[in-house]
Protein backbone atom coordinates (compact mmCIF):
# COMPACT_ATOMS: atom_id res chain seq x y z
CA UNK A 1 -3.64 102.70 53.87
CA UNK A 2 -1.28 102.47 56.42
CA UNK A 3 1.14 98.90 56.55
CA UNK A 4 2.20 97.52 59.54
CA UNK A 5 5.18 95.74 59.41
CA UNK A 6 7.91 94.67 61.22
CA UNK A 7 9.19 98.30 63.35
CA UNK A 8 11.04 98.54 66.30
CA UNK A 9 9.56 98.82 70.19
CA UNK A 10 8.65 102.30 71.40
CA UNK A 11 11.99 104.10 73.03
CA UNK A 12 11.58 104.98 76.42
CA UNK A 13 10.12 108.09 77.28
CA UNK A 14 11.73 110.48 79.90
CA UNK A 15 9.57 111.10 82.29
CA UNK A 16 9.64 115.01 82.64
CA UNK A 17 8.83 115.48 79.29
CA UNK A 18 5.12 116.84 78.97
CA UNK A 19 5.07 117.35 75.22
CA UNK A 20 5.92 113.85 73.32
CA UNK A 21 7.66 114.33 70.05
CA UNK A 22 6.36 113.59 66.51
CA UNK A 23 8.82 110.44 66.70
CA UNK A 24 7.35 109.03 70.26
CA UNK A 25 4.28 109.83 69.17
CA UNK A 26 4.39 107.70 65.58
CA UNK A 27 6.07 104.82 67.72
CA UNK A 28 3.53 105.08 70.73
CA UNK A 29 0.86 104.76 67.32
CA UNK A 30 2.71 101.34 66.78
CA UNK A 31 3.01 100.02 69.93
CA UNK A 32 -0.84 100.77 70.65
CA UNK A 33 -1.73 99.08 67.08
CA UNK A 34 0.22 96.05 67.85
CA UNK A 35 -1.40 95.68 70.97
CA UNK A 36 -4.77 95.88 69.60
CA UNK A 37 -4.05 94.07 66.47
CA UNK A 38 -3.39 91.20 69.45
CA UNK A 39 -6.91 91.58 70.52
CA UNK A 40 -8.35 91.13 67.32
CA UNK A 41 -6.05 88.12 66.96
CA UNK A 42 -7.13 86.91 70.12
CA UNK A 43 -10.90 86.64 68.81
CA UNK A 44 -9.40 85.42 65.82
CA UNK A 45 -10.01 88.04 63.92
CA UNK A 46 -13.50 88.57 64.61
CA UNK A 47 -14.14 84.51 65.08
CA UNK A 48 -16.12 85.44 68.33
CA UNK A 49 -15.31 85.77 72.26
CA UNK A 50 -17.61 83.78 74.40
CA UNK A 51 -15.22 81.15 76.30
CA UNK A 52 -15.62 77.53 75.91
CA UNK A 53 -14.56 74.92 77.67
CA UNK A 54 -10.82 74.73 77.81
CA UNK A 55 -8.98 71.38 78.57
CA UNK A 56 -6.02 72.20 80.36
CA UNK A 57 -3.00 70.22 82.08
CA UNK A 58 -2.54 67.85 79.22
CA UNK A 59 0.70 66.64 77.55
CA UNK A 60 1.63 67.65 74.23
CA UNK A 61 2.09 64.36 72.24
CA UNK A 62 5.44 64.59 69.85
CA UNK A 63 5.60 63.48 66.60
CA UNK A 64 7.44 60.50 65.77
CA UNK A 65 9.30 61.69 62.49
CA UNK A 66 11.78 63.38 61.59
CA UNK A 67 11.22 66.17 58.74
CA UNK A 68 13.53 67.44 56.02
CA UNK A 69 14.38 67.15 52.28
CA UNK A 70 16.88 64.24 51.72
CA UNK A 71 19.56 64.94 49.50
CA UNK A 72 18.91 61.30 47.37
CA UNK A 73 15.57 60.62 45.59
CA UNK A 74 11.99 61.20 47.54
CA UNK A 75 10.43 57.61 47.72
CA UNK A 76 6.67 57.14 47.07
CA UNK A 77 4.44 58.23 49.67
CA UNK A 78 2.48 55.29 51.15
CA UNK A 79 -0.79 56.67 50.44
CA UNK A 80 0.46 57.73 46.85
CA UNK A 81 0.97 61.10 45.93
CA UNK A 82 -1.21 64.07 46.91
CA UNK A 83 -4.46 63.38 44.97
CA UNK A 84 -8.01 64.31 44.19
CA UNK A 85 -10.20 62.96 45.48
CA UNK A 86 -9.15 62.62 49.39
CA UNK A 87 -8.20 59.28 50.14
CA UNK A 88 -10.37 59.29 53.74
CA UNK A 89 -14.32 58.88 52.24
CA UNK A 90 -16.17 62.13 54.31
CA UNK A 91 -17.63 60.81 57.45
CA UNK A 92 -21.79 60.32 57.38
CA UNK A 93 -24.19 60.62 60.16
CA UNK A 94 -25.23 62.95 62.92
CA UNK A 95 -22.75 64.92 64.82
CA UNK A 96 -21.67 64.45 68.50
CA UNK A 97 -23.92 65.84 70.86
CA UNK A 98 -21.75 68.18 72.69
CA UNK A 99 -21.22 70.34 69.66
CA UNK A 100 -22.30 73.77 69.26
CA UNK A 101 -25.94 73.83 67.43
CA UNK A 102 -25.58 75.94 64.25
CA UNK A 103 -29.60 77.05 63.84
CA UNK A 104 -30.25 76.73 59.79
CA UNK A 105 -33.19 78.82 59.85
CA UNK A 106 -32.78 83.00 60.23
CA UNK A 107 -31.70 85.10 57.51
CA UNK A 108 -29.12 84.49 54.55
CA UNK A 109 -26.41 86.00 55.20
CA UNK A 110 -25.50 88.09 52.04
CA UNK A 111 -21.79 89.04 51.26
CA UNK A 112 -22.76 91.69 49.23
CA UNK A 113 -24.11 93.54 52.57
CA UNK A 114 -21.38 92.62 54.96
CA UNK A 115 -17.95 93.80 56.01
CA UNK A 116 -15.67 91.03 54.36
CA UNK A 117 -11.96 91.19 55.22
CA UNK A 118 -9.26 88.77 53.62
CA UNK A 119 -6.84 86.38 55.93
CA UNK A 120 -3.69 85.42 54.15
CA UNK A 121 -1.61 82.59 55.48
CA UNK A 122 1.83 82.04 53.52
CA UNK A 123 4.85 79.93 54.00
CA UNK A 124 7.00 82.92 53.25
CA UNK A 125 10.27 83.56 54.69
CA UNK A 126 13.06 86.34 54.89
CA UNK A 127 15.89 83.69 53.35
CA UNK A 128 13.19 83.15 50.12
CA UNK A 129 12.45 85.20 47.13
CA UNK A 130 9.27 83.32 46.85
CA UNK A 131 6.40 82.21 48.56
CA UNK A 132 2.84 80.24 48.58
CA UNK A 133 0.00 81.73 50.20
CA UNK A 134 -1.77 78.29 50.72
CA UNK A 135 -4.25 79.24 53.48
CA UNK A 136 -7.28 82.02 52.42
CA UNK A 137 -10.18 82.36 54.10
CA UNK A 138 -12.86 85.50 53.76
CA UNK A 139 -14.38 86.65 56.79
CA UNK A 140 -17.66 88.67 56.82
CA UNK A 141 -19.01 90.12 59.26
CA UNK A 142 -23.14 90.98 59.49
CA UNK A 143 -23.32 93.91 62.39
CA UNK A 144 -26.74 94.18 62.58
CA UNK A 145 -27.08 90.98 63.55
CA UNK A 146 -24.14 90.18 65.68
CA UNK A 147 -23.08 87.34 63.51
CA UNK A 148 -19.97 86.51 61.21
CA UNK A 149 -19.09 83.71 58.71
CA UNK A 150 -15.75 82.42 57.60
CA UNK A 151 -15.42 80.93 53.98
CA UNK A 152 -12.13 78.61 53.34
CA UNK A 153 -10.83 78.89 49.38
CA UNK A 154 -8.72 75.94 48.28
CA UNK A 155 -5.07 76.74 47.54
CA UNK A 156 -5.24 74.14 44.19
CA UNK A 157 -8.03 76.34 43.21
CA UNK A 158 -7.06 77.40 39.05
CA UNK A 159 -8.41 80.37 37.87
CA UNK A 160 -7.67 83.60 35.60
CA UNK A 161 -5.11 86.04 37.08
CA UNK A 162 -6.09 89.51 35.72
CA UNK A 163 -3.02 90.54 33.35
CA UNK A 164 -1.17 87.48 33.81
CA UNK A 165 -2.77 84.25 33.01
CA UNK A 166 -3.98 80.79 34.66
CA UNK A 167 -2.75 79.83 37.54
CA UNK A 168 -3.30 78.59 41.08
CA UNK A 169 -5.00 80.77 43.59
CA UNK A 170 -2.42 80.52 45.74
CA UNK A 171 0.60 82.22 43.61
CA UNK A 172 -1.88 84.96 43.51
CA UNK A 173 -0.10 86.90 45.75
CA UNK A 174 3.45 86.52 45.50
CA UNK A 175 2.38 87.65 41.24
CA UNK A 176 1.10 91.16 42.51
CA UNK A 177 4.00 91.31 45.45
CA UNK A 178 7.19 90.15 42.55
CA UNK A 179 5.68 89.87 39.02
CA UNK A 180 3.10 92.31 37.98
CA UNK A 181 3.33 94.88 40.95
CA UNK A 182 -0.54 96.00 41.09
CA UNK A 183 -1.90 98.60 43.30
CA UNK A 184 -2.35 97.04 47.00
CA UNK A 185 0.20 94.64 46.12
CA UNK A 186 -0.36 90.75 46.51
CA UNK A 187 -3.08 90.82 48.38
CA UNK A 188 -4.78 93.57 46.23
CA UNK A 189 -3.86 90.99 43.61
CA UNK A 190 -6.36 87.97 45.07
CA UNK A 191 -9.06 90.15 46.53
CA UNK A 192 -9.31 91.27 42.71
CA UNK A 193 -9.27 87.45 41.77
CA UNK A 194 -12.19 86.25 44.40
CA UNK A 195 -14.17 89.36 43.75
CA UNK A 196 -13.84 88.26 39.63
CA UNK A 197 -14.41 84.51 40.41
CA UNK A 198 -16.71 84.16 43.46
CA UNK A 199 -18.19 87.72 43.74
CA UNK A 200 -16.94 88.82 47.04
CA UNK A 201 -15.62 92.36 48.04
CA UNK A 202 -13.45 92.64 50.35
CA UNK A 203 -11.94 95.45 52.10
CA UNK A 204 -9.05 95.13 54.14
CA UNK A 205 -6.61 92.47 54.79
CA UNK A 206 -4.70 90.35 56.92
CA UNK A 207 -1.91 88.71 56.40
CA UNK A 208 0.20 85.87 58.26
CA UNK A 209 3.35 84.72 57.84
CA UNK A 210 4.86 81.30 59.28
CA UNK A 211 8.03 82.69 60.71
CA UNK A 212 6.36 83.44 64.47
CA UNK A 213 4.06 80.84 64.31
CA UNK A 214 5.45 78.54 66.50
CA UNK A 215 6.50 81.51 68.79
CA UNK A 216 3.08 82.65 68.86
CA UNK A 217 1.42 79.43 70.17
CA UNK A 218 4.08 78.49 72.50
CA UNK A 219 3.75 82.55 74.00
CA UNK A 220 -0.15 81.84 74.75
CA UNK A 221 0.48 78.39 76.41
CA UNK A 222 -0.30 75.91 73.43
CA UNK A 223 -3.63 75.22 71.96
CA UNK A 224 -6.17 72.59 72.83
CA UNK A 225 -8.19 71.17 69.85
CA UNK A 226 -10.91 67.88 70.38
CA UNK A 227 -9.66 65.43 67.75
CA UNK A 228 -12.76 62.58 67.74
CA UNK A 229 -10.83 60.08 65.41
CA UNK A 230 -7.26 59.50 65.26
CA UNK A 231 -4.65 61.87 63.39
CA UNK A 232 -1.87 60.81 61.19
CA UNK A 233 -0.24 61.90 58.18
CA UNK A 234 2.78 60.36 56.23
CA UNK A 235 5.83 62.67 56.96
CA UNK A 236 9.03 62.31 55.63
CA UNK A 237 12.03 60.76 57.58
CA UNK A 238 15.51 62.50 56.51
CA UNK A 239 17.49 60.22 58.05
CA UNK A 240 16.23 56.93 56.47
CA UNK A 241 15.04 58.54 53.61
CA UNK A 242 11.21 56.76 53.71
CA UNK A 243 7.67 58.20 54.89
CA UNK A 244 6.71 57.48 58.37
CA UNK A 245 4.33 59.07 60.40
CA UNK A 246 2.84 62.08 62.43
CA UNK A 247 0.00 60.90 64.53
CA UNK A 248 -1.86 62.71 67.75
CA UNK A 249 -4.62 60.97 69.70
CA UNK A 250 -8.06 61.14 69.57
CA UNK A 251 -9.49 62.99 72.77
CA UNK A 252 -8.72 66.42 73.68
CA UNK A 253 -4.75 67.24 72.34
CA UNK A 254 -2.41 70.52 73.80
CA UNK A 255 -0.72 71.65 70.76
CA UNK A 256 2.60 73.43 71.23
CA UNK A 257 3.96 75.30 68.62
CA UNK A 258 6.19 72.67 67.29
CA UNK A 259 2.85 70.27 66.98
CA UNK A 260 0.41 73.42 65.82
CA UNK A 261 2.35 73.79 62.60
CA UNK A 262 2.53 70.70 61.67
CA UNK A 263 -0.92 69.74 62.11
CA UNK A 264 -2.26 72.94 60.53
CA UNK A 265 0.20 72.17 57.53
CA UNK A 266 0.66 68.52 56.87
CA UNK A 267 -2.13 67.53 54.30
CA UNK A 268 -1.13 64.73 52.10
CA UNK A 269 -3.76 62.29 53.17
CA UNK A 270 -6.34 64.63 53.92
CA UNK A 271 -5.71 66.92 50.99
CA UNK A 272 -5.87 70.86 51.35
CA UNK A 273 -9.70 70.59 52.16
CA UNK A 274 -8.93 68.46 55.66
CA UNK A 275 -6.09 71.12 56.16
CA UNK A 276 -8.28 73.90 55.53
CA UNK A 277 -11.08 72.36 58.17
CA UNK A 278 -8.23 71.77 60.78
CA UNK A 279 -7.30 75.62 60.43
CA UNK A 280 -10.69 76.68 61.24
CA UNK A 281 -10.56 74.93 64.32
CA UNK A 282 -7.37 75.50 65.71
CA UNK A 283 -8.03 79.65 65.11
CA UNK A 284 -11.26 78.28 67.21
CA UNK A 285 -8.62 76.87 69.71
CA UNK A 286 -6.41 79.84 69.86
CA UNK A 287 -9.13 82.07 70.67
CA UNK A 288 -10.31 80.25 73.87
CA UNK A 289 -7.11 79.94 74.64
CA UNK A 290 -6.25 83.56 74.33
CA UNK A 291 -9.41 84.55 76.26
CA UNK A 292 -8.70 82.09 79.12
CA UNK A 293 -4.72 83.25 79.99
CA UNK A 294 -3.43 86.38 81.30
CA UNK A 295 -1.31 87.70 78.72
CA UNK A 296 0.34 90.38 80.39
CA UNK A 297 4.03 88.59 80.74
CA UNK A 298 3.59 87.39 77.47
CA UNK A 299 3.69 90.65 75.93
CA UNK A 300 7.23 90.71 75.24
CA UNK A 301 7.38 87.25 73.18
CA UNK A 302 4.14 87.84 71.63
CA UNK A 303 5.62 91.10 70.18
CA UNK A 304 8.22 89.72 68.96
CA UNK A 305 6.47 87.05 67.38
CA UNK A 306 3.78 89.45 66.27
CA UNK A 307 6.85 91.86 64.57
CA UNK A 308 7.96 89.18 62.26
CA UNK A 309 4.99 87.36 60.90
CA UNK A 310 1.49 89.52 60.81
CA UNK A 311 1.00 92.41 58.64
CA UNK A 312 -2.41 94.24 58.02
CA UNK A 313 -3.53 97.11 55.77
CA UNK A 314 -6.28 97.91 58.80
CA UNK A 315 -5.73 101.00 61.10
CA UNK A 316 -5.12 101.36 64.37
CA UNK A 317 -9.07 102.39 65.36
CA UNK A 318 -10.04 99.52 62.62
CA UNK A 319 -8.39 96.91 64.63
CA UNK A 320 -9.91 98.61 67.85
CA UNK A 321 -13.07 98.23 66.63
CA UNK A 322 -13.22 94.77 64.60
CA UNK A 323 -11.72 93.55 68.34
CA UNK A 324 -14.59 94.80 69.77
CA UNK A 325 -16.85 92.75 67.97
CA UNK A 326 -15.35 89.80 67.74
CA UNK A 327 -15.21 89.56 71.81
CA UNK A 328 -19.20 90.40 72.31
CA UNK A 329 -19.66 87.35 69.53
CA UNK A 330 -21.70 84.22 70.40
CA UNK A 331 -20.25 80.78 69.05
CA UNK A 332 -23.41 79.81 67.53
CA UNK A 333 -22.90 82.96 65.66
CA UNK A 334 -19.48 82.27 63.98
CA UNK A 335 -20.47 79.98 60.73
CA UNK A 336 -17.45 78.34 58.75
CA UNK A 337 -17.87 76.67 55.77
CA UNK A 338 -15.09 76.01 52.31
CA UNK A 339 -15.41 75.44 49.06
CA UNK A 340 -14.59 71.82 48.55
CA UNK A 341 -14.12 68.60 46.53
CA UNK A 342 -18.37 68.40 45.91
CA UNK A 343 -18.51 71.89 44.51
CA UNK A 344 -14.96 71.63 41.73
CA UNK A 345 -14.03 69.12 39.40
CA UNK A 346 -10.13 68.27 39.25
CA UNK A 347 -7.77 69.02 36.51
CA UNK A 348 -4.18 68.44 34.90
CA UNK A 349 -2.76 71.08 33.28
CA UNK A 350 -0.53 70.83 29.68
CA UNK A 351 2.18 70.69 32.34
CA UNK A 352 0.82 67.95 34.13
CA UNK A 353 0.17 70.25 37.16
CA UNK A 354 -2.97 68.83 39.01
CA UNK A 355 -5.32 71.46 40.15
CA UNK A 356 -9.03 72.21 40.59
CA UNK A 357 -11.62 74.22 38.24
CA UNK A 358 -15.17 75.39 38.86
CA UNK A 359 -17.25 73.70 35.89
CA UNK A 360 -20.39 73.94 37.85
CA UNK A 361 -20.55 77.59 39.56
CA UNK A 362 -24.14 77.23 40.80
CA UNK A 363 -22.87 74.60 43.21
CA UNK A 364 -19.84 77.15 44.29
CA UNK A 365 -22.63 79.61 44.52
CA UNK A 366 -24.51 77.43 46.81
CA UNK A 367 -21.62 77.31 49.10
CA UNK A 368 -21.54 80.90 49.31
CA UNK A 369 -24.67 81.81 49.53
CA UNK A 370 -25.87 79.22 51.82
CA UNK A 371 -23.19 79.63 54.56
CA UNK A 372 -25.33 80.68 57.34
CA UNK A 373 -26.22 76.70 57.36
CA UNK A 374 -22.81 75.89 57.59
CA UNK A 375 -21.65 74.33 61.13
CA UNK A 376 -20.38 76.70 64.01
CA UNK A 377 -16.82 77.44 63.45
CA UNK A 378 -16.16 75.82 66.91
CA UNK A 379 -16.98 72.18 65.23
CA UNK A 380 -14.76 72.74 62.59
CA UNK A 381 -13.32 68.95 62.27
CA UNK A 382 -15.83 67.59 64.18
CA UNK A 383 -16.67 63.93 63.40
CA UNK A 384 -18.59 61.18 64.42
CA UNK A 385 -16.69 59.16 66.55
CA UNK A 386 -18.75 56.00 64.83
CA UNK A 387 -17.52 57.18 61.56
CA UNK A 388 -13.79 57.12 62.56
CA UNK A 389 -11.95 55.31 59.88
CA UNK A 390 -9.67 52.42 60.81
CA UNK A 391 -5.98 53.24 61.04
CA UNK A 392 -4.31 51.22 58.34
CA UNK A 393 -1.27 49.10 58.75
CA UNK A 394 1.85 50.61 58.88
CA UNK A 395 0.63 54.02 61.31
CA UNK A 396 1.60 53.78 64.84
CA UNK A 397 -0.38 53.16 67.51
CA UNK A 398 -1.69 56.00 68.33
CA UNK A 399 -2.04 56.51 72.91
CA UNK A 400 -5.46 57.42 74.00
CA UNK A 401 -6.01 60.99 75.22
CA UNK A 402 -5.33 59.60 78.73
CA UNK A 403 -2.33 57.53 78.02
CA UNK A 404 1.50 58.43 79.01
CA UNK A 405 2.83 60.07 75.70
CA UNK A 406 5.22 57.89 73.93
CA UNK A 407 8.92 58.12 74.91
CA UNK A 408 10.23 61.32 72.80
CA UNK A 409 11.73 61.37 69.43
CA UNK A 410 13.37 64.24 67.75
CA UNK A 411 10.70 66.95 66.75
CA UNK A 412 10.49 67.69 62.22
CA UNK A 413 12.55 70.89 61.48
CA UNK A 414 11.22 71.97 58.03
CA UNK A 415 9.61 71.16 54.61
CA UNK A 416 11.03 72.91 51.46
CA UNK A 417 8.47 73.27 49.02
CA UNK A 418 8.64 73.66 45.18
CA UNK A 419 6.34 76.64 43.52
CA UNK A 420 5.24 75.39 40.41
CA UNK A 421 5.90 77.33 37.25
CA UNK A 422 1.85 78.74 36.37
CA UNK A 423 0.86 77.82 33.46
CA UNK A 424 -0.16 81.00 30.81
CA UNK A 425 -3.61 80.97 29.29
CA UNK A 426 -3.86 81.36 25.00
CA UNK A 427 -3.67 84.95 24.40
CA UNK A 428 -2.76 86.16 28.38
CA UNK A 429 -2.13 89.85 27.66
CA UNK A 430 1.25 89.30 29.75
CA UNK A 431 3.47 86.51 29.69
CA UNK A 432 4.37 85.32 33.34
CA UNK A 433 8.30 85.33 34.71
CA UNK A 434 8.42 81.89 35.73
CA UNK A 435 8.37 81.57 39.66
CA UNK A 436 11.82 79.45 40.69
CA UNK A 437 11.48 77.12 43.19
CA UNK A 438 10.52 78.30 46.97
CA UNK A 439 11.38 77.18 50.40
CA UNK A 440 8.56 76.37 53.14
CA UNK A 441 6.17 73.89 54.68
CA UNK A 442 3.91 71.28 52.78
């Protein structure tokens, strides 16, 4: 299959030629697969089309913290380190009202009979030999039916890496990129490990990269996403070498890219399975927000961002046609679900590495097979405003949605992160190359 990666903007064409060339036609072929593959983007990647309501006009709140690795020793975190299981207790009780129903009854929806395609976020960069590919999701889509479901894998996830050992599931595909070089690469690499551990084909990929992330929010005009309870997460202050915070309000929030990646990354109070649930509904958010703005003068920045950070094995008429059907797409029709903290038991390696196993697969099964019961993707992060836990001592207070933003304080710059070395099952038939350490966000 074709890649598409980086690639330079069509030349210009002169206008009295009648016959394009081999070469302007293979770069009119990019430019056109670009354009659609921002489409498909734009309905997230098949994550439906019909609009929602769109808050608009609001201030972006800044974070107050400043982020970076100091040079001295990291002090404790003040919710302790990243553990299992999350420190916030999973809200109870009905949803708010103004949520999109998600109708339980209807078919199953069967992966084994639906187009499933594999989304690949990683904090890899050009300056790093390694990377993390710590958000996964599955996306299948049921044509007959007009419907689609997104599943969210966990990165901590520790599983069997065909010809290489035990490891997490998300060095799966920097081992297939770097170590043992299979056939379709990294990501050929984990759709062979979910297809041997959850039994889920999938054909194509996507895959996104954080270098245009920021670019790519700020191009459409920001994101909106409805936070019900307060956010916050401990974030690490360079300057005074001590944890302080990144908060946002409850009430609907304007995300610019500088805000987006953090709050899709940060995750050390909320653990990867908050993270994953605030992914799933900011892709919600990006896709109204995409089909509300007029695009056109954002081409140029879009491409750009677009060049550096997404790369698919899907073809040009592919793209075409998954953007297609993710437009005509009804919200109620766009189930999201992950595998979580109920369904796997956690886990310290011999190297003290804390991860998560499945010791129960019927209850990963369940997941799986039960998804079309799952909320809309649109209330991804929804919560009970009743169930909001109290802000603890120490956290800022955090403005209302209709507040004045607090006065602004310099914005985080980045989060190196350390790949841990996997750890080798008895009797793996090939002995990893440890991974050395990797730049990137938490």
């Amino acid at each position: 299959m074709p890649l598409i990666r980086g690639g330079r903007a069509c030349a210009a064409v002169e206008v009295a030629s009648m016959e394009p060339s081999h070469a302007e036609l293979d770069s009119l072929h990019t430019v056109l697969k670009r354009f659609y593959l921002l489409i498909l983007v734009a309905s997230v990647a098949v994550l439906g089309g019909c609009r929602q309501k769109v808050f608009v006009g609001l201030p972006t709140p800044e974070p107050d913290t400043i982020v970076q690795r100091p040079d001295g020793p990291v002090p404790a975190p003040p919710f302790g380190p990243h553990s299992y299981p999350p420190m916030v207790p999973v809200p109870e009780g009905p949803p708010p009202s103004d949520l999109v129903a998600a109708e339980p009854t209807g078919p199953a929806f069967v992966w084994s009979e639906t187009e499933n395609y594999l989304i690949l976020g990683t904090d890899r960069r050009p300056v790093d030999e390694t990377w993390r590919t710590d958000t996964i999701m599955v996306v299948g889509l049921d044509r007959p039916r007009q419907r689609a479901a997104v599943l969210s894998i966990p990165r901590d996830l520790y599983l069997e890496i065909p010809n290489y050992g035990y490891g997490r599931i998300n060095q799966v595909d920097y081992i297939g990129e770097r170590i043992t070089r299979v056939e379709g690469g990294g990501p050929g690499l984990v759709s062979a490990v979910i297809s041997q551990t959850l039994g889920i084909s999938t054909t194509h990929w996507v895959r996104f990269e954080m270098t245009g992330f920021k670019d790519i929010v700020d191009a459409v005009g920001g994101v909106t996403v409805q936070l019900d309870c307060p956010f916050y997460e401990p974030i690490l202050n360079l300057d005074t070498n001590s944890w302080e915070y990144f908060t946002l309000p409850a009430g609907p929030v304007h995300l610019d890219g500088e805000t987006a990646y953090w709050f899709v990354r940060l995750r050390l109070r909320e653990s990867d399975i908050g993270r994953a649930e605030r992914q799933r509904q900011f892709l919600w958010g990006l896709r109204d927000q995409v089909l509300s703005t007029n695009l056109l003068p954002q081409i140029p920045a879009l491409w750009t961002a677009f060049d550096s950070s997404i790369s698919t094995d899907l073809t040009l008429l592919q793209i075409m046609d998954l953007a297609r059907f993710g437009v005509g797409l009804d919200a109620a029709n766009v189930r999201a679900s992950g595998i979580t903290l109920r369904e796997l038991e956690s886990y310290t390696t011999e190297r003290g590495a804390a991860v998560l196993v499945i010791n129960d697969p019927q209850r990963v099964r369940n997941v799986i097979e039960g998804i079309w019961t799952a909320p809309a993707m649109a209330d991804a992060y929804r919560k009970d405003v009743n169930t909001c836990a109290p802000v603890p001592d120490g956290v800022p207070v955090i403005a209302s949605a209709g507040s004045p933003a607090p006065a602004p304080t310099p914005l985080p710059t980045e989060v190196p992160i350390l790949v841990p070395t996997p750890v080798v099952a008895e009797g793996a038939a090939v002995a990893p190359e440890p991974i050395p350490a990797s730049g990137g966000g938490g």
